[in-house]
PDB file of N, CA and C in Angstrom:
ATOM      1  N   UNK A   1     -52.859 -28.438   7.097  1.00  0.00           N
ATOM      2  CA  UNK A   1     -53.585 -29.662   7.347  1.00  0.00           C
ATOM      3  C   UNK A   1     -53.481 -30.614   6.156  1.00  0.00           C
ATOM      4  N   UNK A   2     -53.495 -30.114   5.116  1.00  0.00           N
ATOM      5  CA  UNK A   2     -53.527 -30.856   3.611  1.00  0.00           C
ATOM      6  C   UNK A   2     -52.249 -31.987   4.083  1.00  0.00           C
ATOM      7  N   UNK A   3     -51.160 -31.545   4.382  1.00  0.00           N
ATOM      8  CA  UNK A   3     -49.969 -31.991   4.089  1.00  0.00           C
ATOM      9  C   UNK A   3     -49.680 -32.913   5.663  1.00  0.00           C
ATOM     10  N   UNK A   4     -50.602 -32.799   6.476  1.00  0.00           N
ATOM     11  CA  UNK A   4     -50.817 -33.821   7.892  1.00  0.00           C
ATOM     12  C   UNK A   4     -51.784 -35.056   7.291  1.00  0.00           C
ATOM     13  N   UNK A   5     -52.700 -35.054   6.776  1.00  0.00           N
ATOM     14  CA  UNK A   5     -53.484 -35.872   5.744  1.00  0.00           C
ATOM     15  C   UNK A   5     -52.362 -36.211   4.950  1.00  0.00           C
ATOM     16  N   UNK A   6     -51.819 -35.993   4.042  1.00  0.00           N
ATOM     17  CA  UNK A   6     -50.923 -37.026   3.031  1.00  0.00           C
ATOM     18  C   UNK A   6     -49.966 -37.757   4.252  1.00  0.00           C
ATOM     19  N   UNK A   7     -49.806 -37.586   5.447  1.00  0.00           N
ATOM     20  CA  UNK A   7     -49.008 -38.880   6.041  1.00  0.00           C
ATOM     21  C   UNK A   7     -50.035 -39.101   7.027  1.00  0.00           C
ATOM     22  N   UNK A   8     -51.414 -39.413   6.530  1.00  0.00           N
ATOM     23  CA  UNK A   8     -52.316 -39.444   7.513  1.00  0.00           C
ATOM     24  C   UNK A   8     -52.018 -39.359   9.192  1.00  0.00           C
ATOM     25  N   UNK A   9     -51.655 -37.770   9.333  1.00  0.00           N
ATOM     26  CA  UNK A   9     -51.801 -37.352  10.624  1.00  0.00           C
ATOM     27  C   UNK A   9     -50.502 -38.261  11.299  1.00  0.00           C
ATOM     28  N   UNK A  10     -49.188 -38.571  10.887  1.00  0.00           N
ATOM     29  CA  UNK A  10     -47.986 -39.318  11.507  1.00  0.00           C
ATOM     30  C   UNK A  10     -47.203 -38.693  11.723  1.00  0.00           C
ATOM     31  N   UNK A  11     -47.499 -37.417  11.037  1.00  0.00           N
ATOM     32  CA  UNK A  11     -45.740 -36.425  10.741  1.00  0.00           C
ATOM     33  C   UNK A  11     -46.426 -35.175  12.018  1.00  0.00           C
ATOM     34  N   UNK A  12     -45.015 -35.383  12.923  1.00  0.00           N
ATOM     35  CA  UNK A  12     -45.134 -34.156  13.792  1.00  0.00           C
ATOM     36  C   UNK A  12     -45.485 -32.456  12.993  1.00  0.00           C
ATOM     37  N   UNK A  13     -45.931 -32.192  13.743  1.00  0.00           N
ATOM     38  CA  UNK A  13     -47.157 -30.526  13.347  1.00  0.00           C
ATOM     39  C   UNK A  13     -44.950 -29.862  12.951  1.00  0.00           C
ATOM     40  N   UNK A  14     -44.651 -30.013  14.108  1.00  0.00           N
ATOM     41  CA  UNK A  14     -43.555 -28.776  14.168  1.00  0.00           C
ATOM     42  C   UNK A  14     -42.599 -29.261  12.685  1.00  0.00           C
ATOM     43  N   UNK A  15     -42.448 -30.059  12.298  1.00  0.00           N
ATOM     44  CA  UNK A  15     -41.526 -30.494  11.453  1.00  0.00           C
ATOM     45  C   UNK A  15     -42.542 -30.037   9.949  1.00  0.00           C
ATOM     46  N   UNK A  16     -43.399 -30.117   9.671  1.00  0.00           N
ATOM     47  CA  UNK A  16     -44.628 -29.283   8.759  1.00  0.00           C
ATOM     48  C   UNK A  16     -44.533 -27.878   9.278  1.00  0.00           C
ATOM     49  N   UNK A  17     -44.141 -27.294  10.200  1.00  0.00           N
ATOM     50  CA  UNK A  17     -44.226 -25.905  10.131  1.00  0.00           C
ATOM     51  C   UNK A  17     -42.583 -25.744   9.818  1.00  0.00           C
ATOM     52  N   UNK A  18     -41.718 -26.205  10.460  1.00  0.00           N
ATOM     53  CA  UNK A  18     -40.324 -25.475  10.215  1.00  0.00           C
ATOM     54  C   UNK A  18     -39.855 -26.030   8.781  1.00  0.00           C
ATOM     55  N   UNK A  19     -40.579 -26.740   7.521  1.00  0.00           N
ATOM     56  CA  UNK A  19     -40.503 -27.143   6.251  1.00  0.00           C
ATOM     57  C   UNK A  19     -41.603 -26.054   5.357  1.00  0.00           C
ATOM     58  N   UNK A  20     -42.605 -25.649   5.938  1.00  0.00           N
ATOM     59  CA  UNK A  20     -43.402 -24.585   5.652  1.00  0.00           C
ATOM     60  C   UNK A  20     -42.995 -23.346   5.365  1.00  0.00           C
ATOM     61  N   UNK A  21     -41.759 -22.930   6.466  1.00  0.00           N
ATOM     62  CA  UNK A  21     -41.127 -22.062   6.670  1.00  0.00           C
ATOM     63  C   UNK A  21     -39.821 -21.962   6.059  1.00  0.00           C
ATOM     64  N   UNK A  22     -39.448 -23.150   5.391  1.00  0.00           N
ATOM     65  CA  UNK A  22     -38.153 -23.046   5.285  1.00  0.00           C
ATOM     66  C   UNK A  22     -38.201 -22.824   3.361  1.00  0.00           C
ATOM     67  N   UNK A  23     -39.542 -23.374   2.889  1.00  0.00           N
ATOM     68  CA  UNK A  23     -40.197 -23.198   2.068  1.00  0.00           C
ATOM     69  C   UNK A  23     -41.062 -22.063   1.345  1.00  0.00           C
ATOM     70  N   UNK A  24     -40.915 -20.878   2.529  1.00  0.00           N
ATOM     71  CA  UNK A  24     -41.662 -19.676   2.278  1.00  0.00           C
ATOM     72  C   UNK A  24     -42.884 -19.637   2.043  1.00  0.00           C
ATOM     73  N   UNK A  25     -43.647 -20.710   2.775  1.00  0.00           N
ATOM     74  CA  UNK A  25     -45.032 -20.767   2.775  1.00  0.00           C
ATOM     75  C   UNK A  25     -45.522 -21.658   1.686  1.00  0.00           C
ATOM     76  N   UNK A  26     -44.719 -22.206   0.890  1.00  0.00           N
ATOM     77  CA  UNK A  26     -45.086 -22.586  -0.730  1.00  0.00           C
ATOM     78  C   UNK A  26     -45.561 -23.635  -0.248  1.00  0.00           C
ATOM     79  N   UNK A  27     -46.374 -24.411  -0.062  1.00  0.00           N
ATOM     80  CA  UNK A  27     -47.050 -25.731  -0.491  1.00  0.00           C
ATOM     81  C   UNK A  27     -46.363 -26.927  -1.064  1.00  0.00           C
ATOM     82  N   UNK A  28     -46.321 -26.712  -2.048  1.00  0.00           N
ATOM     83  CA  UNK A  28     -45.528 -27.602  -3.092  1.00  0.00           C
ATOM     84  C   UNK A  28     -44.740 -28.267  -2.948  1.00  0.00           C
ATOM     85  N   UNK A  29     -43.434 -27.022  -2.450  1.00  0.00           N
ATOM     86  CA  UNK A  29     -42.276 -26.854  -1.895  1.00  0.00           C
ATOM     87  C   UNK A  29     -41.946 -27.708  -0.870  1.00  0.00           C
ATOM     88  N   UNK A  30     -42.854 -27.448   0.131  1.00  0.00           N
ATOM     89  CA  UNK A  30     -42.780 -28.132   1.251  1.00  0.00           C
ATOM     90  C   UNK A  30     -43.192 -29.797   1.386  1.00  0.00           C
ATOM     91  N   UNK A  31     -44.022 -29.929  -0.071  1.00  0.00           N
ATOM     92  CA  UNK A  31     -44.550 -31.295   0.346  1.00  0.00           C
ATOM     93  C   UNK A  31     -43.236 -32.060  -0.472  1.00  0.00           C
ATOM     94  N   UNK A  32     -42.611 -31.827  -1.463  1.00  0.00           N
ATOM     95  CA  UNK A  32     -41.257 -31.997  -1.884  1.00  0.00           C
ATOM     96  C   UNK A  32     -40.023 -32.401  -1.082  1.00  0.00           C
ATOM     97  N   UNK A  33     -39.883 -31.291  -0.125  1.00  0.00           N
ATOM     98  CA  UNK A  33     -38.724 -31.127   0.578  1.00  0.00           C
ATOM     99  C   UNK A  33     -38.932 -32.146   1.779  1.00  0.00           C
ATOM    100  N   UNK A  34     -40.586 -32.333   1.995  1.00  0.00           N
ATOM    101  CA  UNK A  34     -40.305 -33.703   3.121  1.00  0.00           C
ATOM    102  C   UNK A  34     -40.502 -34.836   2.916  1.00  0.00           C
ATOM    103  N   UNK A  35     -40.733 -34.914   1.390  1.00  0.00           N
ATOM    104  CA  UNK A  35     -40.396 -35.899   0.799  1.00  0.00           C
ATOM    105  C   UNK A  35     -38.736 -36.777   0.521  1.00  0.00           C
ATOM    106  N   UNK A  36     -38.183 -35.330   0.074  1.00  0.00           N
ATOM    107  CA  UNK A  36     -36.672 -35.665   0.510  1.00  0.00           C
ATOM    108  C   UNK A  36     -36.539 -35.770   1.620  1.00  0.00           C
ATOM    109  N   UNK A  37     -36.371 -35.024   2.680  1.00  0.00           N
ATOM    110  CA  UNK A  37     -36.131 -35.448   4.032  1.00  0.00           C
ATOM    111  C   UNK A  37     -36.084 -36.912   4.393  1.00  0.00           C
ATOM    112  N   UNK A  38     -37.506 -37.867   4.039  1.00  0.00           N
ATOM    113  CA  UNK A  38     -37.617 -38.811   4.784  1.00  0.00           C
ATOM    114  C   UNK A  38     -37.232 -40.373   4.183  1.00  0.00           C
ATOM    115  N   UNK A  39     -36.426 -39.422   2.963  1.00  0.00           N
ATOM    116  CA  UNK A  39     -35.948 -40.325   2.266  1.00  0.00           C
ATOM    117  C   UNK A  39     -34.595 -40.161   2.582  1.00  0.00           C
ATOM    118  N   UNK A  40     -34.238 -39.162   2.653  1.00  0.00           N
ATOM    119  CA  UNK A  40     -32.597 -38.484   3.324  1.00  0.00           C
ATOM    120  C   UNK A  40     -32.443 -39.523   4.576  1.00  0.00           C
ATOM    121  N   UNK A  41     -33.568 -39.343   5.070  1.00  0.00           N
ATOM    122  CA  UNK A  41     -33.839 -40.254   6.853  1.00  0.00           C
ATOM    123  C   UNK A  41     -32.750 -41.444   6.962  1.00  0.00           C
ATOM    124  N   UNK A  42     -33.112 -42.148   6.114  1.00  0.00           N
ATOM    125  CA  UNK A  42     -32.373 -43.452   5.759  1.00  0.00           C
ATOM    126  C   UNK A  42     -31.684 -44.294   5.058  1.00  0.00           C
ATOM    127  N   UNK A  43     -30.958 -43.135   4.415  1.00  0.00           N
ATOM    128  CA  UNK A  43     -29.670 -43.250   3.452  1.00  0.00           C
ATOM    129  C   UNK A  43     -29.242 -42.934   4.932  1.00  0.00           C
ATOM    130  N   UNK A  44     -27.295 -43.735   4.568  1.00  0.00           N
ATOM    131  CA  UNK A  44     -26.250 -43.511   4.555  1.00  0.00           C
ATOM    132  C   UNK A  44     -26.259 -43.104   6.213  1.00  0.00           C
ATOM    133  N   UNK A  45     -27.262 -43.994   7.016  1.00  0.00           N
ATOM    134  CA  UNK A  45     -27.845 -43.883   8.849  1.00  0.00           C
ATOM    135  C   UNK A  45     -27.524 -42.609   8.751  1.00  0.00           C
ATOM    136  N   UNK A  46     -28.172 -41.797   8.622  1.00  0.00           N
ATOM    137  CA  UNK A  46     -28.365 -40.095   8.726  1.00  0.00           C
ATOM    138  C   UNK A  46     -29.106 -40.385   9.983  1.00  0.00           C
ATOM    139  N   UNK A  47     -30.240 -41.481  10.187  1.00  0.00           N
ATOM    140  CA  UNK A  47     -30.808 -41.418  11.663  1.00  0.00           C
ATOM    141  C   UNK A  47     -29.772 -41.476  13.093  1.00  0.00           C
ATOM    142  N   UNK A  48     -29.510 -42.695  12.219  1.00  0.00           N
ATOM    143  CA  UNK A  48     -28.387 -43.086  13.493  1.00  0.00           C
ATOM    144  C   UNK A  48     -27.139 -42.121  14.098  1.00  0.00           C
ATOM    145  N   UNK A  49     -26.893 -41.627  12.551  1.00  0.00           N
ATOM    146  CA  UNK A  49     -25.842 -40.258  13.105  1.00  0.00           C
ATOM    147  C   UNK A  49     -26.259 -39.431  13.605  1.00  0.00           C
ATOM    148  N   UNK A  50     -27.938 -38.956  13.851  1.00  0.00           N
ATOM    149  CA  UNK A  50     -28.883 -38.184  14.956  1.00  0.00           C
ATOM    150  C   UNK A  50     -28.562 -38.345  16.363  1.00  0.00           C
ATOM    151  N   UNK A  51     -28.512 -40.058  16.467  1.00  0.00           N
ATOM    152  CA  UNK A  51     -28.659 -40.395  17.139  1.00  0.00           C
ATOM    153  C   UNK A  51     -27.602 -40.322  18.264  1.00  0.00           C
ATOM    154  N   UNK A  52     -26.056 -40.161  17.492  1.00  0.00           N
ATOM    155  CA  UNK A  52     -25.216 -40.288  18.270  1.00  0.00           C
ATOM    156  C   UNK A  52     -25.225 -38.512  18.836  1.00  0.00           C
ATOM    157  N   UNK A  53     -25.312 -37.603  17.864  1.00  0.00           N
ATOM    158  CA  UNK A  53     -25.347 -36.405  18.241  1.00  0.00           C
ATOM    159  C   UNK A  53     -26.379 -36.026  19.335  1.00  0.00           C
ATOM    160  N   UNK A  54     -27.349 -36.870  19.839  1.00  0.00           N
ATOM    161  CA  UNK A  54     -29.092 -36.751  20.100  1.00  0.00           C
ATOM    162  C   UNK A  54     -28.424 -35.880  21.731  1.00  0.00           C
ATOM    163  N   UNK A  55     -27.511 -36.259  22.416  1.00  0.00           N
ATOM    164  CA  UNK A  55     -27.097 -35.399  23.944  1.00  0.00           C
ATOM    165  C   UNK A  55     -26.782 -34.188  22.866  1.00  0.00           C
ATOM    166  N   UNK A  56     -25.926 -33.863  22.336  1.00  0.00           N
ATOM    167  CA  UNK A  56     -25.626 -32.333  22.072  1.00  0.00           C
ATOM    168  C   UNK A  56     -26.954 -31.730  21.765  1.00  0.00           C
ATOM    169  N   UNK A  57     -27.750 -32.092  21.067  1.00  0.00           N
ATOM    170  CA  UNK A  57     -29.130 -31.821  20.870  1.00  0.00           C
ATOM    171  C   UNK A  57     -29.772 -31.117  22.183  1.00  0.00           C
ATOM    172  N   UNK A  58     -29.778 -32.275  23.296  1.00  0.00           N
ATOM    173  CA  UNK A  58     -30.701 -32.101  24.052  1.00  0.00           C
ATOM    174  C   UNK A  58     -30.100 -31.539  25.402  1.00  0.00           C
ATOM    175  N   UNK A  59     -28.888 -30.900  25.255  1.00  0.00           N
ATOM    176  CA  UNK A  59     -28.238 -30.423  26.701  1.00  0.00           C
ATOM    177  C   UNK A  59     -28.495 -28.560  25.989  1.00  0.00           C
ATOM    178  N   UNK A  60     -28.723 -28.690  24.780  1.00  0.00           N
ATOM    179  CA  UNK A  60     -29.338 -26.672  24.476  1.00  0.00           C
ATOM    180  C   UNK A  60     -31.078 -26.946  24.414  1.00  0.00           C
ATOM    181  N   UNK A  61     -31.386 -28.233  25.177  1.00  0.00           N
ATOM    182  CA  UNK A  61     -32.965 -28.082  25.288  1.00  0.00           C
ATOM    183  C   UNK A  61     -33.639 -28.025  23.804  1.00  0.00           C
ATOM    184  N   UNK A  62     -32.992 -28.670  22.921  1.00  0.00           N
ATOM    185  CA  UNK A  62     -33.634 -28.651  21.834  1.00  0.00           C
ATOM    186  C   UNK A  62     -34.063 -30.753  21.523  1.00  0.00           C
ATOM    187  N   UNK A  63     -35.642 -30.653  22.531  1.00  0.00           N
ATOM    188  CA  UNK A  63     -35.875 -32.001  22.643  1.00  0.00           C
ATOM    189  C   UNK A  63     -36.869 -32.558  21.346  1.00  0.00           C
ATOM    190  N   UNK A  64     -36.998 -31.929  20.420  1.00  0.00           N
ATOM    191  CA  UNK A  64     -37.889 -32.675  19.365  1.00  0.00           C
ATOM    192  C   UNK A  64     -36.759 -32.795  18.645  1.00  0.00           C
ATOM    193  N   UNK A  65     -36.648 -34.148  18.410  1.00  0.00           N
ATOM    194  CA  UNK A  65     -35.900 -35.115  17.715  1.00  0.00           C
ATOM    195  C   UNK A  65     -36.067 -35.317  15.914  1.00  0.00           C
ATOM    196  N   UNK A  66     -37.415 -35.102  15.775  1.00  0.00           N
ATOM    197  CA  UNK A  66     -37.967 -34.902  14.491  1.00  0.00           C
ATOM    198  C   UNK A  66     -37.569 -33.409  13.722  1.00  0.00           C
ATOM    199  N   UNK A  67     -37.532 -31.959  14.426  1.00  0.00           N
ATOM    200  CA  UNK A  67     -37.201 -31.072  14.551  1.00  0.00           C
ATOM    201  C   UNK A  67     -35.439 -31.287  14.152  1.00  0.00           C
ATOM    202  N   UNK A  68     -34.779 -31.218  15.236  1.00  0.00           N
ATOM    203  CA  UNK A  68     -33.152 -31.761  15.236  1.00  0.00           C
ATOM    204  C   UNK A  68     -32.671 -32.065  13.397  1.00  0.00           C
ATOM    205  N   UNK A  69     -33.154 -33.463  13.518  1.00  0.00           N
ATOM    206  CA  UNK A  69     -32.713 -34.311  12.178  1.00  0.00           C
ATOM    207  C   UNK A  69     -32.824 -33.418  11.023  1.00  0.00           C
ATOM    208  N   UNK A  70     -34.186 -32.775  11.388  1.00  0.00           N
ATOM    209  CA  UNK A  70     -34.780 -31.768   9.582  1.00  0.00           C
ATOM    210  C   UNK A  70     -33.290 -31.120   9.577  1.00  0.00           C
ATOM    211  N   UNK A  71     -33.157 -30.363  10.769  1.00  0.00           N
ATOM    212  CA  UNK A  71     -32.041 -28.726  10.111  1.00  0.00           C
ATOM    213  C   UNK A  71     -30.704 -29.917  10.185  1.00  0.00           C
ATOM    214  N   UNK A  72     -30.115 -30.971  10.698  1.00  0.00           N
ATOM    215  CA  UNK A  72     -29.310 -31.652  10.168  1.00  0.00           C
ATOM    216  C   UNK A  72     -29.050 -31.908   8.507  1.00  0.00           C
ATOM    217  N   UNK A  73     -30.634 -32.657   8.345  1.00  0.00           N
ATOM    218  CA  UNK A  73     -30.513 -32.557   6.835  1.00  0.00           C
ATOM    219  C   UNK A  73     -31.062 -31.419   5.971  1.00  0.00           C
ATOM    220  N   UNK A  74     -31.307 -30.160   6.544  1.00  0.00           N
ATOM    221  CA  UNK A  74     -31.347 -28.915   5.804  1.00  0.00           C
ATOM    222  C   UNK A  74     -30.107 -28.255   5.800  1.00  0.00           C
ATOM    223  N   UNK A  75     -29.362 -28.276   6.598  1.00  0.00           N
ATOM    224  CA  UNK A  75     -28.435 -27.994   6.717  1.00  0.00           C
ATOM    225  C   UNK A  75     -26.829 -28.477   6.747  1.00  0.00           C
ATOM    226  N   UNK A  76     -27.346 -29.964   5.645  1.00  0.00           N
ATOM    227  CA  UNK A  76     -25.918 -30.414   5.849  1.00  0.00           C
ATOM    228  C   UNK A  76     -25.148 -29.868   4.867  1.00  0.00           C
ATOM    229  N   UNK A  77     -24.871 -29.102   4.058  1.00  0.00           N
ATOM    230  CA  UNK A  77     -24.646 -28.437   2.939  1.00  0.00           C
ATOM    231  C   UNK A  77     -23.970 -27.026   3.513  1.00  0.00           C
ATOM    232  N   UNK A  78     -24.416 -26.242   4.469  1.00  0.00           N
ATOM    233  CA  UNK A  78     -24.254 -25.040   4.933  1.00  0.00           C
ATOM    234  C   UNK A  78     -23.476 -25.135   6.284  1.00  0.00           C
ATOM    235  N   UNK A  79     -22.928 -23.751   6.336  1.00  0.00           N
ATOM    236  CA  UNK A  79     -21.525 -23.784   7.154  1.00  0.00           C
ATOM    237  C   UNK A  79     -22.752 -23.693   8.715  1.00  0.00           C
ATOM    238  N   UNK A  80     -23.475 -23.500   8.694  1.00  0.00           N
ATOM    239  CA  UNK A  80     -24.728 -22.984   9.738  1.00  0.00           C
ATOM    240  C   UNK A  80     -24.795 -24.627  10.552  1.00  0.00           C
ATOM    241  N   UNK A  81     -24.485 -24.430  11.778  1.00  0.00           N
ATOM    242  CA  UNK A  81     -24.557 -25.661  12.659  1.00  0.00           C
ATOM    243  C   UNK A  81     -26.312 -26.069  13.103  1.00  0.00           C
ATOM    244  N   UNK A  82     -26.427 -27.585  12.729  1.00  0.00           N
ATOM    245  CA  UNK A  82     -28.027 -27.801  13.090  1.00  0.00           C
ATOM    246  C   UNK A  82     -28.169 -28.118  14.796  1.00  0.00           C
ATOM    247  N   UNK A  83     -27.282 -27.921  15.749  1.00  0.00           N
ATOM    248  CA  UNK A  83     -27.262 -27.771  16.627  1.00  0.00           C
ATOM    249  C   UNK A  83     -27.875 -26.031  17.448  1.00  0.00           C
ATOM    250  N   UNK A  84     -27.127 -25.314  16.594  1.00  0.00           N
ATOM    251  CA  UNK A  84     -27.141 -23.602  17.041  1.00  0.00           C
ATOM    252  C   UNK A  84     -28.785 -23.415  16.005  1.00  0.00           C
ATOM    253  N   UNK A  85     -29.014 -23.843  14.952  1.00  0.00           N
ATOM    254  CA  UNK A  85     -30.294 -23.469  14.178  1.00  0.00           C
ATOM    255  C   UNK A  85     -31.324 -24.203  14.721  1.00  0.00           C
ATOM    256  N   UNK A  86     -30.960 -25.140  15.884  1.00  0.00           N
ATOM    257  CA  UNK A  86     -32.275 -25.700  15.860  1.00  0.00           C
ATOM    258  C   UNK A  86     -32.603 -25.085  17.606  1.00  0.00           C
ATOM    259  N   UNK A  87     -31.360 -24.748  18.299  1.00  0.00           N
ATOM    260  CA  UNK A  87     -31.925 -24.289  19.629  1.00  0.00           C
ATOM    261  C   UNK A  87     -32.441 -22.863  18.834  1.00  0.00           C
ATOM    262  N   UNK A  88     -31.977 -22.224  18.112  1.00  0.00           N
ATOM    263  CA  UNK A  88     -32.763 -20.783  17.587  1.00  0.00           C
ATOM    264  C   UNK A  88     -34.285 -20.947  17.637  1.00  0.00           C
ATOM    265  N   UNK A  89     -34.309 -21.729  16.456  1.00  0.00           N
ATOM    266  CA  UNK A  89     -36.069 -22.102  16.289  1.00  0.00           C
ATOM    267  C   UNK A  89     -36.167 -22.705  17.777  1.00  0.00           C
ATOM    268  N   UNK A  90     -36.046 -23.044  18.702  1.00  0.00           N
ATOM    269  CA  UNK A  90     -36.873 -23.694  19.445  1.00  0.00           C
ATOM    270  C   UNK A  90     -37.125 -22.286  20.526  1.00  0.00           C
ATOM    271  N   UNK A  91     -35.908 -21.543  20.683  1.00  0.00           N
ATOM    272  CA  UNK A  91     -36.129 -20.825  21.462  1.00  0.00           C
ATOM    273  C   UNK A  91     -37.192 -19.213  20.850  1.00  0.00           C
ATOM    274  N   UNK A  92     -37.029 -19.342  19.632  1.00  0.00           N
ATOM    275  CA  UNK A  92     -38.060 -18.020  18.790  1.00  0.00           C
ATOM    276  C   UNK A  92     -39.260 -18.576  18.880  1.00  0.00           C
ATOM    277  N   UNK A  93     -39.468 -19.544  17.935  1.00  0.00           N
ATOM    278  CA  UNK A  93     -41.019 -20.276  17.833  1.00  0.00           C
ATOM    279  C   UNK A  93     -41.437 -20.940  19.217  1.00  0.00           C
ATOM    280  N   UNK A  94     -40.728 -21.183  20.039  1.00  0.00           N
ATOM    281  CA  UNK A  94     -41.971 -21.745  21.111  1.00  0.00           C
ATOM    282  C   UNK A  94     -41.538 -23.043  20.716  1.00  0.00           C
ATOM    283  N   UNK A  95     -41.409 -24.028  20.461  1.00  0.00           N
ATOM    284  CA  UNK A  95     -40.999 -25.203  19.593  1.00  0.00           C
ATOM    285  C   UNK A  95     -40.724 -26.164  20.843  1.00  0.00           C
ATOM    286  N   UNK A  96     -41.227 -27.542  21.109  1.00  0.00           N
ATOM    287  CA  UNK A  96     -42.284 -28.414  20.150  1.00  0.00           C
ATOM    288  C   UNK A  96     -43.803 -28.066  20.591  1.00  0.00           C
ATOM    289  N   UNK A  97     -44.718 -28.438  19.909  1.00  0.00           N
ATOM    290  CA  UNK A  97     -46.154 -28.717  20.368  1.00  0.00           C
ATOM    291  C   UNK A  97     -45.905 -30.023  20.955  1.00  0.00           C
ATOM    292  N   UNK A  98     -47.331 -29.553  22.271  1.00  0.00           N
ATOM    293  CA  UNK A  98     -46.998 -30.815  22.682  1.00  0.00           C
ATOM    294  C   UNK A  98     -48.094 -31.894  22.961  1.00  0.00           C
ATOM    295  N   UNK A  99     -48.290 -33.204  22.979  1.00  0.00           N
ATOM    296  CA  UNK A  99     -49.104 -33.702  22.734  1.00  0.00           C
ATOM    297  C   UNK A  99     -50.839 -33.652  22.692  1.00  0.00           C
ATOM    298  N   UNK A 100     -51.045 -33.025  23.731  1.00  0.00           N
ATOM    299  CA  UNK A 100     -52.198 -32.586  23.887  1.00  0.00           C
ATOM    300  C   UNK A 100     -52.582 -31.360  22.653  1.00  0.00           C
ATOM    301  N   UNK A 101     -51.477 -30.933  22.120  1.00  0.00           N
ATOM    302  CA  UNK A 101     -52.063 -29.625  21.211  1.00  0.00           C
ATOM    303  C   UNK A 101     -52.578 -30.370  19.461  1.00  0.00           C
ATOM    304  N   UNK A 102     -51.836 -31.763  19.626  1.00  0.00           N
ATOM    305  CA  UNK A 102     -52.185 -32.735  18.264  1.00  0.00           C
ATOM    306  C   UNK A 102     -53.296 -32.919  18.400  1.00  0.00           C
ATOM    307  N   UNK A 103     -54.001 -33.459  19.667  1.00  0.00           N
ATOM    308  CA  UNK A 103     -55.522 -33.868  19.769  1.00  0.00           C
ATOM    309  C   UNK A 103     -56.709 -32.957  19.187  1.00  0.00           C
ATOM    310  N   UNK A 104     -56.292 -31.755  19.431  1.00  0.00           N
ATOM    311  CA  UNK A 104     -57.400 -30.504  19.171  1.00  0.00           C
ATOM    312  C   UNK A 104     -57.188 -30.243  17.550  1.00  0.00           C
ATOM    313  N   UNK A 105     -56.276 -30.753  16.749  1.00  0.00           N
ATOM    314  CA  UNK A 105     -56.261 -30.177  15.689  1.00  0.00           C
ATOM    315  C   UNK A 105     -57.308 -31.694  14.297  1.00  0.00           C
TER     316      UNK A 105
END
């Protein structure tokens, strides 16, 4: 919750958990790394290049878009496709929450 408060409640829950996780629970870590991220966002249209990829994304049912982009830019470095890592997480974790589950929190 700490880290939904520093973007007063804007930043999707799932993109704070799969940075949580990718972070090993660390705090710190995580408030760091999505700090880069959303600065990564918009260098060099990293969005826009989402964007063109956004059907390969969404024909393995991997429809959170916010989700997608992270393991793009977690993974642009690694031979590990953010296409195949992100239907993983969606299909292990249950992945996205969905609107109604933001309201209760």
């Amino acid at each position: 919750m700490q880290i939904s408060v520093m973007w007063n409640h804007q930043i999707d829950l799932n993109l704070i958990y799969a940075a949580i996780n990718c972070c090993k629970k660390d705090i710190n870590l995580t408030i760091q790394l999505l700090f880069k991220f959303e600065q990564w966002k918009f260098q060099d249209n990293n969005e826009q290049n989402y964007k063109k990829r956004m059907n390969e994304f969404l024909e393995k049912r991997c429809c959170n878009h916010n989700i997608n982009l992270f393991h793009m830019f977690d993974l642009k470095d690694k031979t590990v496709d953010a296409i195949k890592w992100s239907t993983v997480i969606t299909v292990n974790d249950g992945l996205p929450f969905v609107k109604k589950d933001k309201k209760h929190i």
